[in-house]
Protein backbone atom coordinates (compact mmCIF):
# COMPACT_ATOMS: atom_id res chain seq x y z
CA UNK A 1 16.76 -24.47 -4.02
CA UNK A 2 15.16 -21.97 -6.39
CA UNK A 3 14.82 -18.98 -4.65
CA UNK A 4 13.36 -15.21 -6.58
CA UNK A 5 12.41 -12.47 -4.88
CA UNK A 6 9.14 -9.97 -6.64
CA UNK A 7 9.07 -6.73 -5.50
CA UNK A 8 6.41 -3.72 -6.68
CA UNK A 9 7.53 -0.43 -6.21
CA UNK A 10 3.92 1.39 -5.99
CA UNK A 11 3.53 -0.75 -3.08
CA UNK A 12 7.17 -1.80 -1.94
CA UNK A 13 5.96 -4.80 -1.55
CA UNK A 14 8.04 -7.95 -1.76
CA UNK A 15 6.69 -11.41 -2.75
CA UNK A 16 9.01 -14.38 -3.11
CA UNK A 17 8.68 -17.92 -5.72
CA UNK A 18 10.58 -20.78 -3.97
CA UNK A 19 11.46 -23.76 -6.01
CA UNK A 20 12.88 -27.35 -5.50
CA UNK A 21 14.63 -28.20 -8.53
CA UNK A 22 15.32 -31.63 -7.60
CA UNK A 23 10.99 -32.18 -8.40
CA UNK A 24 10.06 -29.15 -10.26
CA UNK A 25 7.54 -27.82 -7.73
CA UNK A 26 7.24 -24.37 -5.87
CA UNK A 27 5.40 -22.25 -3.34
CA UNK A 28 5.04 -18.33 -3.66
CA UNK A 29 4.52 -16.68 -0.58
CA UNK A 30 2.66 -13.06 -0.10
CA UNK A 31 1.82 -13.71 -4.31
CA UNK A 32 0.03 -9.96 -5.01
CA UNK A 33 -3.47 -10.56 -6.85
CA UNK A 34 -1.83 -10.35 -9.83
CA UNK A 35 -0.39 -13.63 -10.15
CA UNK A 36 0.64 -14.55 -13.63
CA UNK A 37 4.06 -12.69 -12.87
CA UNK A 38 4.92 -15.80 -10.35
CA UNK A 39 3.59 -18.36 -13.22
CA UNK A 40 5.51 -17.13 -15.96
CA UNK A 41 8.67 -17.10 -13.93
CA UNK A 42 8.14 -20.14 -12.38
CA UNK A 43 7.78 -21.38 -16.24
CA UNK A 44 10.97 -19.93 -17.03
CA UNK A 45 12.53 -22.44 -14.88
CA UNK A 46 10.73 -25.36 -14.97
CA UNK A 47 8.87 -25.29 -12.26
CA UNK A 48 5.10 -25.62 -11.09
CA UNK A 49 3.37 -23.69 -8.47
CA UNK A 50 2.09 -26.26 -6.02
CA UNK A 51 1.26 -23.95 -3.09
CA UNK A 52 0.69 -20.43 -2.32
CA UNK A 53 0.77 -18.39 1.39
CA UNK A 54 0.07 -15.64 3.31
CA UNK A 55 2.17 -14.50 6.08
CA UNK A 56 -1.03 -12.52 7.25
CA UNK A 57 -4.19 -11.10 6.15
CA UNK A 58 -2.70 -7.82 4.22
CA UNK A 59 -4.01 -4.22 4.41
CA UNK A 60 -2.12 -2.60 1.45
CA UNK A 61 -2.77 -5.24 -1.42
CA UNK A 62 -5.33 -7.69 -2.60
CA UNK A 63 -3.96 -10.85 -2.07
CA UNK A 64 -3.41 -13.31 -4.97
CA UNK A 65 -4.03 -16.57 -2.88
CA UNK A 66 -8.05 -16.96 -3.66
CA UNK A 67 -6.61 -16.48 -7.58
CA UNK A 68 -4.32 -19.37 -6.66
CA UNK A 69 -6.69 -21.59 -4.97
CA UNK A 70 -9.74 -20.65 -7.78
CA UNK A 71 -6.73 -22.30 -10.15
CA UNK A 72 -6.13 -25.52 -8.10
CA UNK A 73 -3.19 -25.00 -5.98
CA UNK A 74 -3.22 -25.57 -2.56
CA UNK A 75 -2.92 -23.04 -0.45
CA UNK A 76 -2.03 -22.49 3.38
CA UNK A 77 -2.71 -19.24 5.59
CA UNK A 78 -3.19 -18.59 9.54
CA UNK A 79 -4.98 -20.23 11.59
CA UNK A 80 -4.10 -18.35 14.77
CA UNK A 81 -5.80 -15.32 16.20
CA UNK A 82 -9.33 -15.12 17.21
CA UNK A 83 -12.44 -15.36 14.95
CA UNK A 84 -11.95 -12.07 13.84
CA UNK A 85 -8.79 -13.21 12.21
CA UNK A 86 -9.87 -15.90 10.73
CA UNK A 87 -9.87 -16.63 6.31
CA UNK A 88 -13.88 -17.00 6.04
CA UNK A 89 -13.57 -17.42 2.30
CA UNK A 90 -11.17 -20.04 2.41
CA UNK A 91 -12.80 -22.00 6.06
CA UNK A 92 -15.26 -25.15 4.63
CA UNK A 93 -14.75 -24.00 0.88
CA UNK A 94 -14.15 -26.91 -1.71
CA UNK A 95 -10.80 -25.26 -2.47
CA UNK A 96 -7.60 -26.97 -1.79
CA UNK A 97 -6.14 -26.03 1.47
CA UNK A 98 -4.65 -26.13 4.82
CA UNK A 99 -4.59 -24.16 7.82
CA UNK A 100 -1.89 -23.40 9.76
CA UNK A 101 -0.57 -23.36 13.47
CA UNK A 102 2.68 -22.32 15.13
CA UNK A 103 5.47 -25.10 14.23
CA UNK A 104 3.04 -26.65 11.78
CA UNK A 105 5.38 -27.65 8.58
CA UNK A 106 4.78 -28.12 4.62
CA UNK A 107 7.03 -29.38 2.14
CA UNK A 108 8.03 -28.73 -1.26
CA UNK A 109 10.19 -31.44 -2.99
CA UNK A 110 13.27 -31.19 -0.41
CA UNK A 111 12.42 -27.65 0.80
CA UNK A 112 10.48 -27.42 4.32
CA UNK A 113 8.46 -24.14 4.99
CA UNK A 114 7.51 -24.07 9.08
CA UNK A 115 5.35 -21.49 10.19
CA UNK A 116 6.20 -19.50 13.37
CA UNK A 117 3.41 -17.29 15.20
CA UNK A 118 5.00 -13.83 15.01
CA UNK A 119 1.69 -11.24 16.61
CA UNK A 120 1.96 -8.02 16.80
CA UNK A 121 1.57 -6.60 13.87
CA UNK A 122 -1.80 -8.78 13.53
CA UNK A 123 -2.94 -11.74 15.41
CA UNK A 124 -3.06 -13.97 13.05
CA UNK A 125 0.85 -13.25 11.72
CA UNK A 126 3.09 -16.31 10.77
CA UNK A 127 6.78 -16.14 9.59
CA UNK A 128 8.06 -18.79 7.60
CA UNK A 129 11.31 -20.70 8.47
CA UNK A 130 13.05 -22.31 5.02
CA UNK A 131 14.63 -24.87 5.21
CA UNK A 132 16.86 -26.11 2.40
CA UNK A 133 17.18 -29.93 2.65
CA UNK A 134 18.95 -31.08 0.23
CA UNK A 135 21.83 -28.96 2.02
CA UNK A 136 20.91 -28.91 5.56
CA UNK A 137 18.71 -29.63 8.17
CA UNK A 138 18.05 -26.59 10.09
CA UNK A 139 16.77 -23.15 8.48
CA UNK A 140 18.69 -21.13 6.41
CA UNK A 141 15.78 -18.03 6.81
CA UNK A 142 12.75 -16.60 7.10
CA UNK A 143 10.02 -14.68 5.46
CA UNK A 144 9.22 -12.38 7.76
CA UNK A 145 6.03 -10.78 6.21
CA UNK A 146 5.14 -7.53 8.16
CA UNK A 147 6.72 -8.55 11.40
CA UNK A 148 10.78 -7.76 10.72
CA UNK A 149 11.97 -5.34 8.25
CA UNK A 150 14.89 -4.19 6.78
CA UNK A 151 15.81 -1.39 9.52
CA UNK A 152 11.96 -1.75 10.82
CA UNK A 153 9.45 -3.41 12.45
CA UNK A 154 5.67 -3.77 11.37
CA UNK A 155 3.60 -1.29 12.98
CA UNK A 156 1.04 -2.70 15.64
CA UNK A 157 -1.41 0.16 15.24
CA UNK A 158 -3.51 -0.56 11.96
CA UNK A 159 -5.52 -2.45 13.32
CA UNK A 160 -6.85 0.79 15.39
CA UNK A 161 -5.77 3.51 12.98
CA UNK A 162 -6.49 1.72 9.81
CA UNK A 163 -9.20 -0.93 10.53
CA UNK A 164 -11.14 0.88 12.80
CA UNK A 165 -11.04 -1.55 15.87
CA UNK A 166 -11.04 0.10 19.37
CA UNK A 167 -8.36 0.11 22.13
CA UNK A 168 -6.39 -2.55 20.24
CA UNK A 169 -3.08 -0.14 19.47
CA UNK A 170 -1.15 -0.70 22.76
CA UNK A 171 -1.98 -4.62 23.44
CA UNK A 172 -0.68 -5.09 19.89
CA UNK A 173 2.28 -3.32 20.47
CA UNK A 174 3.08 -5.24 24.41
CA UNK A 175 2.45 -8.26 22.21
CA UNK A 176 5.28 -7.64 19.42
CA UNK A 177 7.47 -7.03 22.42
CA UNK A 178 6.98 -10.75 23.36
CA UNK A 179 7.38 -11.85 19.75
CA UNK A 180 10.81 -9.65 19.59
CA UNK A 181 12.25 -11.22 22.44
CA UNK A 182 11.50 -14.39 21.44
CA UNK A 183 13.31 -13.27 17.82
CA UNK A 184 16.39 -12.26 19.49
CA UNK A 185 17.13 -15.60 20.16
CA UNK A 186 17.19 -16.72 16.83
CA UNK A 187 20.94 -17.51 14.91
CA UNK A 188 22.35 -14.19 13.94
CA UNK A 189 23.45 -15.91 10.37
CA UNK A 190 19.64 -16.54 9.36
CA UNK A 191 18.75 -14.16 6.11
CA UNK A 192 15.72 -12.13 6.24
CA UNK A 193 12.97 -11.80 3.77
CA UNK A 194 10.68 -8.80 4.83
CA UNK A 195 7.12 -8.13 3.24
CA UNK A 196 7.83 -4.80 2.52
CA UNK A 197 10.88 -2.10 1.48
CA UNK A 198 11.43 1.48 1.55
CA UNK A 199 7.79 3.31 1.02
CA UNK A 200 5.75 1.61 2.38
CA UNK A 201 2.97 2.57 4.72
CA UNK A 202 3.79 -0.89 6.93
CA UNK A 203 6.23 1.13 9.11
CA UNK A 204 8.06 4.07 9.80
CA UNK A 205 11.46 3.65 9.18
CA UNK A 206 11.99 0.84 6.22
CA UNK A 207 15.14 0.16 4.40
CA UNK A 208 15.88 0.09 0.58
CA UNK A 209 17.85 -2.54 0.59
CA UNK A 210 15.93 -5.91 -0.56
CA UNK A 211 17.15 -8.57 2.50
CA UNK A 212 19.17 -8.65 6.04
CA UNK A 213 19.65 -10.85 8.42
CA UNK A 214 18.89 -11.51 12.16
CA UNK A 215 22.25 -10.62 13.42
CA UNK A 216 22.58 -7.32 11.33
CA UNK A 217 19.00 -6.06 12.21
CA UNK A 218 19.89 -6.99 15.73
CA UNK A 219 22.84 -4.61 15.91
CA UNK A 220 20.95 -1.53 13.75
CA UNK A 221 17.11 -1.87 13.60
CA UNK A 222 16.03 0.97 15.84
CA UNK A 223 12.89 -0.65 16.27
CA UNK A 224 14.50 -3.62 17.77
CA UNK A 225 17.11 -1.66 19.67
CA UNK A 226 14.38 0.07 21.46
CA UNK A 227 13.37 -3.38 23.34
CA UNK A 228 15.24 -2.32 25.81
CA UNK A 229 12.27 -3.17 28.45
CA UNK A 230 8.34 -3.37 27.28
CA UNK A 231 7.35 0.53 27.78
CA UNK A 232 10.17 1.77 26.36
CA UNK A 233 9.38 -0.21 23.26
CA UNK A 234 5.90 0.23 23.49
CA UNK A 235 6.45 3.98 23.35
CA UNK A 236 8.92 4.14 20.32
CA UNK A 237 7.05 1.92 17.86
CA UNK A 238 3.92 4.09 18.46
CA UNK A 239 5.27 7.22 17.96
CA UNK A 240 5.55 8.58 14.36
CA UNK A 241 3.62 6.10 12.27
CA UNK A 242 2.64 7.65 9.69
CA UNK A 243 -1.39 7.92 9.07
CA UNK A 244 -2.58 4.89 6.85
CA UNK A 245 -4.04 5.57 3.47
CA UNK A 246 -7.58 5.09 3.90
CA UNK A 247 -8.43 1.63 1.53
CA UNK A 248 -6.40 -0.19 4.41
CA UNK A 249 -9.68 -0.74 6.22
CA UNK A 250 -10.89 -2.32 2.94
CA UNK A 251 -8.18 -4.44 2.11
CA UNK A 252 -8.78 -5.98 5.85
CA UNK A 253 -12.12 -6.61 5.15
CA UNK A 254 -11.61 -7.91 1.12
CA UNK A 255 -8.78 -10.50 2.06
CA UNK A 256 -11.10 -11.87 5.05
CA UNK A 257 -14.05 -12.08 3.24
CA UNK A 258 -12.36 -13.37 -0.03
CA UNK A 259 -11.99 -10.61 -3.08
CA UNK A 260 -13.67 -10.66 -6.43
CA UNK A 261 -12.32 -13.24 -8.58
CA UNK A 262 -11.58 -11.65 -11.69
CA UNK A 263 -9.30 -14.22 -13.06
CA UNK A 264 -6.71 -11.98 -14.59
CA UNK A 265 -6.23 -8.29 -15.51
CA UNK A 266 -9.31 -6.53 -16.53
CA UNK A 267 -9.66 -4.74 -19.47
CA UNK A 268 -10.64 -1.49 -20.99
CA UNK A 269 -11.54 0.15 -24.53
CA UNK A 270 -9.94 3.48 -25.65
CA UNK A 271 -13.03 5.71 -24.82
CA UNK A 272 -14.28 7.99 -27.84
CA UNK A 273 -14.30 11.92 -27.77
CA UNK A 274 -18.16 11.63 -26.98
CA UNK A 275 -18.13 8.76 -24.28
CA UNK A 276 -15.33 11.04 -22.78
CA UNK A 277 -17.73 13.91 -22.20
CA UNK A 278 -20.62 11.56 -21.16
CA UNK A 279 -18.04 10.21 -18.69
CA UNK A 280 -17.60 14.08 -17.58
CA UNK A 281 -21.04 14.71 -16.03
CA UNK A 282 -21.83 10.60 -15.12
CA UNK A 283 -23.12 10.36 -11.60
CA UNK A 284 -20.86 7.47 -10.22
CA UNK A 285 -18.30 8.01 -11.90
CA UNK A 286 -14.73 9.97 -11.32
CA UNK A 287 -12.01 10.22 -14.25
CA UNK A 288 -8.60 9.72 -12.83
CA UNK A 289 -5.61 11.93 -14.36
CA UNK A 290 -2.59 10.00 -14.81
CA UNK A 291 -0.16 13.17 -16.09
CA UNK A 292 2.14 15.24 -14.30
CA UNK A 293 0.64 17.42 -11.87
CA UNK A 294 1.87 20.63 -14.21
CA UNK A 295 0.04 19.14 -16.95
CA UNK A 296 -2.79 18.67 -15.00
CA UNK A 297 -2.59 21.84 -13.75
CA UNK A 298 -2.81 23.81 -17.20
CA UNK A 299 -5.72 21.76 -18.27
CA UNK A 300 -7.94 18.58 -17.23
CA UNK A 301 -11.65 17.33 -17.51
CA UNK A 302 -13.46 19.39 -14.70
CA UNK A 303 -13.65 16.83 -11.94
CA UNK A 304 -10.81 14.98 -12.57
CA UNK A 305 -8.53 13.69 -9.55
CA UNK A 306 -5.27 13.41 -9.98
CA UNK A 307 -3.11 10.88 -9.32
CA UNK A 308 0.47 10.67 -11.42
CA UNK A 309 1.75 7.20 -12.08
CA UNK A 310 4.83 7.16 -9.61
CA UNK A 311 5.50 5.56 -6.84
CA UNK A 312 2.44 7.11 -5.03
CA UNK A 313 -0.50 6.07 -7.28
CA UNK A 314 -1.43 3.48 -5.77
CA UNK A 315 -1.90 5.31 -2.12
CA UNK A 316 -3.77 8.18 -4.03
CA UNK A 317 -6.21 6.52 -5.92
CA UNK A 318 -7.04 4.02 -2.86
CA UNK A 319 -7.45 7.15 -0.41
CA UNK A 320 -9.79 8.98 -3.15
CA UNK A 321 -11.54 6.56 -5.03
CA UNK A 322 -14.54 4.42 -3.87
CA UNK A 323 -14.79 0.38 -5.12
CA UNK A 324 -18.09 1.08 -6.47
CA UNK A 325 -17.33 4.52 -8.39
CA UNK A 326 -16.66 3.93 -12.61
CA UNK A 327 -13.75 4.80 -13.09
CA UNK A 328 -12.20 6.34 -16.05
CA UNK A 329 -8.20 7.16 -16.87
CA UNK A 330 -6.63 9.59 -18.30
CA UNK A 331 -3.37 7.99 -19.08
CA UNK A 332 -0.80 7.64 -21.65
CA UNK A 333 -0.61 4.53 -24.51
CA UNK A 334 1.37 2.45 -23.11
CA UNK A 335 1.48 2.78 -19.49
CA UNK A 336 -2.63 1.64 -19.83
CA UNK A 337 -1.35 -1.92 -18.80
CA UNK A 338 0.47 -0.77 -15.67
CA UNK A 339 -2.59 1.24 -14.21
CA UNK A 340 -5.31 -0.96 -14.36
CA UNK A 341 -2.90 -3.56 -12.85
CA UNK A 342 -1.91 -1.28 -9.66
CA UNK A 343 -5.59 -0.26 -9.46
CA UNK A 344 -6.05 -4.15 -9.65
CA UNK A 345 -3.91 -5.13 -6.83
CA UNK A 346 -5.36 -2.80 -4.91
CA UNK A 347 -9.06 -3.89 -5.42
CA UNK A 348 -10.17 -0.77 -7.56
CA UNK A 349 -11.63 -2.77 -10.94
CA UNK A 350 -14.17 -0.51 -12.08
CA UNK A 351 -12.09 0.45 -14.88
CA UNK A 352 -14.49 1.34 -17.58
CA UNK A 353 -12.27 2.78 -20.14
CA UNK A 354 -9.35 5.58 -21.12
CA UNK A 355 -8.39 8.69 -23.00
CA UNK A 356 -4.58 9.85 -23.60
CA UNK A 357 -3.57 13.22 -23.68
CA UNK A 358 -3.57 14.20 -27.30
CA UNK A 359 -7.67 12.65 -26.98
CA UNK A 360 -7.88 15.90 -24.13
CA UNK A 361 -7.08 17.85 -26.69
CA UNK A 362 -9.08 16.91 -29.44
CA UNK A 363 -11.81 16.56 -26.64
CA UNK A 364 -11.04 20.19 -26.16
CA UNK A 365 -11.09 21.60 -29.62
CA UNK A 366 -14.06 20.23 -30.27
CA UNK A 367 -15.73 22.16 -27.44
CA UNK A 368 -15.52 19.83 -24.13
CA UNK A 369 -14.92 21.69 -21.22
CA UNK A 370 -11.51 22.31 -19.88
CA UNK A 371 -10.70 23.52 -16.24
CA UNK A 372 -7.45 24.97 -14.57
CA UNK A 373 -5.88 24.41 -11.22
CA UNK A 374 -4.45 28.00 -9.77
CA UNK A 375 -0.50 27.19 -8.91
CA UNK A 376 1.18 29.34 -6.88
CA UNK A 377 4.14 29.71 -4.24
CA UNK A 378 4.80 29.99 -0.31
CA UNK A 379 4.76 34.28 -1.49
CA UNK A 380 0.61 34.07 -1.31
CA UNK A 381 0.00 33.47 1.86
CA UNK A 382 2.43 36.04 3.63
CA UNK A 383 -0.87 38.22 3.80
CA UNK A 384 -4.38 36.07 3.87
CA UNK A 385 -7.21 37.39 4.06
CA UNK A 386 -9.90 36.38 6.62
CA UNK A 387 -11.30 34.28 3.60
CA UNK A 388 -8.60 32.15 3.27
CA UNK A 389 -6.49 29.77 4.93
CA UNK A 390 -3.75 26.94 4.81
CA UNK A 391 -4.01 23.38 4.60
CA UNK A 392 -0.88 21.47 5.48
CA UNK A 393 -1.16 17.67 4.13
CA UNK A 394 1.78 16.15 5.01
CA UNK A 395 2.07 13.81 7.49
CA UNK A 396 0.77 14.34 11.39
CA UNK A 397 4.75 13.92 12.70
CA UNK A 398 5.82 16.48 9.85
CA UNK A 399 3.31 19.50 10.78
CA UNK A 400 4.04 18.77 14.58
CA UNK A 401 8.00 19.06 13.47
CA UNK A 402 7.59 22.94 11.91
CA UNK A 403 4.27 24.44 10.04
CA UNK A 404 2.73 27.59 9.37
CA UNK A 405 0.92 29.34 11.27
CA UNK A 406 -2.31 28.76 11.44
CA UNK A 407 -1.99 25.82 9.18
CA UNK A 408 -4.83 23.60 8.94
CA UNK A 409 -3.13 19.22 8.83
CA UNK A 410 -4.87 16.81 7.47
CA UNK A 411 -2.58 14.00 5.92
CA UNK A 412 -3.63 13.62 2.05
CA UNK A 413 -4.33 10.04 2.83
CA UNK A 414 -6.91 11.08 5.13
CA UNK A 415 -8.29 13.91 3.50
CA UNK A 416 -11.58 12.37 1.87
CA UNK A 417 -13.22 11.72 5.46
CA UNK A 418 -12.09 14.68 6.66
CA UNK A 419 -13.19 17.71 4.26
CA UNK A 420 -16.24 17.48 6.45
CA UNK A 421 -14.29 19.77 8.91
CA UNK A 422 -12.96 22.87 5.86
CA UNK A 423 -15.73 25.71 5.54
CA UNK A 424 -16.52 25.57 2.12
CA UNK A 425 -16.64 29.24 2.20
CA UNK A 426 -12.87 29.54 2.67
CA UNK A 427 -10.57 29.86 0.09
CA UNK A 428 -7.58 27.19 0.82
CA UNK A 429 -4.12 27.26 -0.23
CA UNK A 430 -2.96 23.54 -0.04
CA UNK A 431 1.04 23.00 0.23
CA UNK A 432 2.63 19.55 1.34
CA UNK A 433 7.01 19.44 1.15
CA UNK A 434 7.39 20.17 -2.36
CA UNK A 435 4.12 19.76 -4.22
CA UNK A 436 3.29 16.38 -4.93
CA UNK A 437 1.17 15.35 -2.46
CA UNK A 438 -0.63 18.91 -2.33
CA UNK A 439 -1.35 18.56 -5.88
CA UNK A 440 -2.97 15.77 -5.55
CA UNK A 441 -5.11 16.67 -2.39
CA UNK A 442 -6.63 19.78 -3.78
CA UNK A 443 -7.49 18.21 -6.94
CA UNK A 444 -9.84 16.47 -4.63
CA UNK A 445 -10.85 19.05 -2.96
CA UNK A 446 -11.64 21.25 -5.99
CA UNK A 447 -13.89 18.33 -7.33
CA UNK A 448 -15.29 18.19 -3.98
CA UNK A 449 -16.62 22.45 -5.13
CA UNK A 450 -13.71 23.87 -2.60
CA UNK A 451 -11.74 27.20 -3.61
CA UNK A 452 -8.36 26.09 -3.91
CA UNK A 453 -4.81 26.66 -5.12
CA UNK A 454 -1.56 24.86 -5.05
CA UNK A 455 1.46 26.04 -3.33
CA UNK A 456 3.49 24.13 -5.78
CA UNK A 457 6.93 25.22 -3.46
CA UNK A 458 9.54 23.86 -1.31
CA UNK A 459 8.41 24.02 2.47
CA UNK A 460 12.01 24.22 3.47
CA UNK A 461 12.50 27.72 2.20
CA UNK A 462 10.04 28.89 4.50
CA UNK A 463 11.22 27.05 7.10
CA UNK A 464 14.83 28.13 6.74
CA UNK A 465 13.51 31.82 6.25
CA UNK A 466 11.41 31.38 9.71
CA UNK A 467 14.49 29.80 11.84
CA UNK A 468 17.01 31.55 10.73
């Protein structure tokens, strides 16, 4: 058995290409939308993708199954849950597929992949059981999707905090419960393929390292060790989930429906000097600022958000960018490639075109119009005045741990909904742990026409100062 694991690190999101040699066929499971990484590989090693699933219907990432099915392989995905769990773009299409019950089975060459009903963290959830058989005859592991992490479990509350559905949060969690005693009694040997790593949004709590087993997770998942009786679990895996970025809801709705079908990466021209400034003042459209938030700070196009390509663009620019809005990157040569794929596996292809920074330049010594972010330190607020005030954008669990006084908290995935509730007449001083995330949030707020500046400082000073 072939067996690779894929893993992004934008989304920590782990997809896996599973191969029998012994025919030359393969399955991918969770593929991301972009799927000629899992070709190529399976290439590599002489193999053919013959099948493609889901383990559920995903909230972080455009799925890449509808780009496998629109290219002829067969793919599987859930069949349990109610009707609003159902695939309606894949249900009666002329695609190639099959749907999929608790112990229903597929094979590939010698390799057997059964599906297992895992709810909880949705529905419609199914693990996969892998079985090797041209070694044995019982499973050697799972892929686990969102339901078992390394360290974790998948948090049963999106469907209420992300997705928008009422009074669902609890009965999700009662039924992981059931699903996690029902896991316990799986063989402590059997390996562990999660959905998802350390980063993600998926849970609270998620482990770096890439695989586990049942056994280990058994003995040191806290999540797990909490199942000590239903309320007592019901209560831990509630508490301290961090709030969703805000394209969850969409990613619900896309991979239900059926995304675009774009049929690869899009692309986009180097914009000129002029198209940049016409870009500027387009209605519709919002340029998104790839560089360092110091950068960013000294100079950008007025309006620009900004989100730096790390490990948190992808949450950014789904939180503050709308699927319909042009969008337009400020970003250097030859990392173009990598952002228009994370903003493609996250369903944002509006990508009209791009400037680098040594265009922002030119752009500005040929007159365009620069503006400045004000960066300051934890020093300016000691003594507001009644026009300003402090916004706190870390996480709900973090401001309820220690914050300022008189802090304003609204998580920076969470903010663009809620700017409603800041007086626009305020001046705001925006501060997260160490800057990041604050630099980011009042980016959007100062395109949004708010007074703001940056407390580009470490929280913990003032904290230690306060408690000491």
């Amino acid at each position: 058995m072939y067996f690779k694991q894929f893993f992004d690190d934008k989304l920590a999101q782990y997809a896996y290409l599973i191969g029998c040699q012994a025919n030359g066929t393969a399955v991918v499971i969770d593929p991301m939308r972009d799927i000629d990484q899992y070709i190529d590989a399976a290439a590599k090693e002489n193999l053919t993708i013959v099948a493609a699933t889901d383990t559920h219907i995903h909230a972080d990432y455009i799925s890449g199954l509808r780009e496998f099915a629109e290219r002829g392989v067969k793919v599987y995905a859930s069949d349990e849950g109610d009707k609003d769990w159902k695939y309606e773009w894949l249900i009666n299409s002329d695609y190639d597929y099959e749907l999929m019950k608790d112990g229903d089975e597929f094979k590939i060459g010698n390799i057997t992949i059964k599906a297992w009903h895992t709810p909880g963290h949705t529905p419609e959830h199914l693990t996969f059981l892998i079985t090797d058989g041209a070694a044995a005859n019982e499973p050697m592991g799972m892929a686990t999707g969102d339901f078992v992490f390394v360290g974790d479990l998948g948090r049963p509350d999106l469907l209420e905090s992300a997705a928008g559905m009422a009074n669902v949060m609890e009965p999700s969690a009662r039924t992981l419960y059931k699903t996690v005693e029902e896991f316990k009694k799986m063989p402590e040997y059997m390996q562990i393929w999660p959905g998802h790593g350390a980063g993600s949004a998926c849970g609270k709590a998620l482990g770096a390292i890439p695989e586990t087993t049942v056994g280990y997770e058994l003995r040191y998942n806290n999540s797990l060790k909490s199942a000590t009786s239903e309320d007592s679990f019901v209560k831990f895996i509630l508490e301290g989930q961090p709030e969703p970025p805000l394209y969850f809801a969409r990613m619900k709705r896309d991979n239900k429906i059926g995304p675009a079908i774009i049929g690869g990466l899009p692309k986009a021209k180097r914009l000129t000097i002029k198209e940049l400034g016409n870009a500027a003042v387009k209605e519709g459209a919002v340029i998104l600022d790839t560089r360092e938030r110091n950068e960013y700070a000294a100079g950008h196009v007025p309006g620009s958000l900004l989100s730096p390509l790390n490990k948190q663009f992808n949450t950014v620019a789904g939180s503050y960018i709308t699927e319909e809005e042009e969008i337009y990157l400020v970003v250097e040569e030859h990392n173009v490639v990598e952002a228009i794929r994370d903003l493609y596996n996250i369903g944002l292809d509006n990508v009209k075109g791009y400037v680098n920074a040594r265009d922002l330049q030119i752009y500005k010594s040929q007159g365009g119009k620069m503006d400045a972010l004000e960066v300051t330190n934890f020093d300016a607020v000691k003594n507001l005045g009644e026009n300003d005030a402090i916004l706190d954008v870390r996480k709900g669990s973090e401001y309820e741990e220690f914050h300022l006084e008189g802090a304003l908290n609204f998580a920076h995935t969470r903010l663009l909904p809620n700017m409603k509730e800041l007086p626009k007449e305020k001046k705001f001083y925006v501060h997260c742990q160490s800057g990041g995330r604050s630099a980011v949030a009042a980016a959007l707020l100062k395109r949004n026409g708010f007074n703001v500046a940056l407390i580009d400082d470490e929280v913990e000073k003032v904290k230690l100062a306060v408690t000491a």
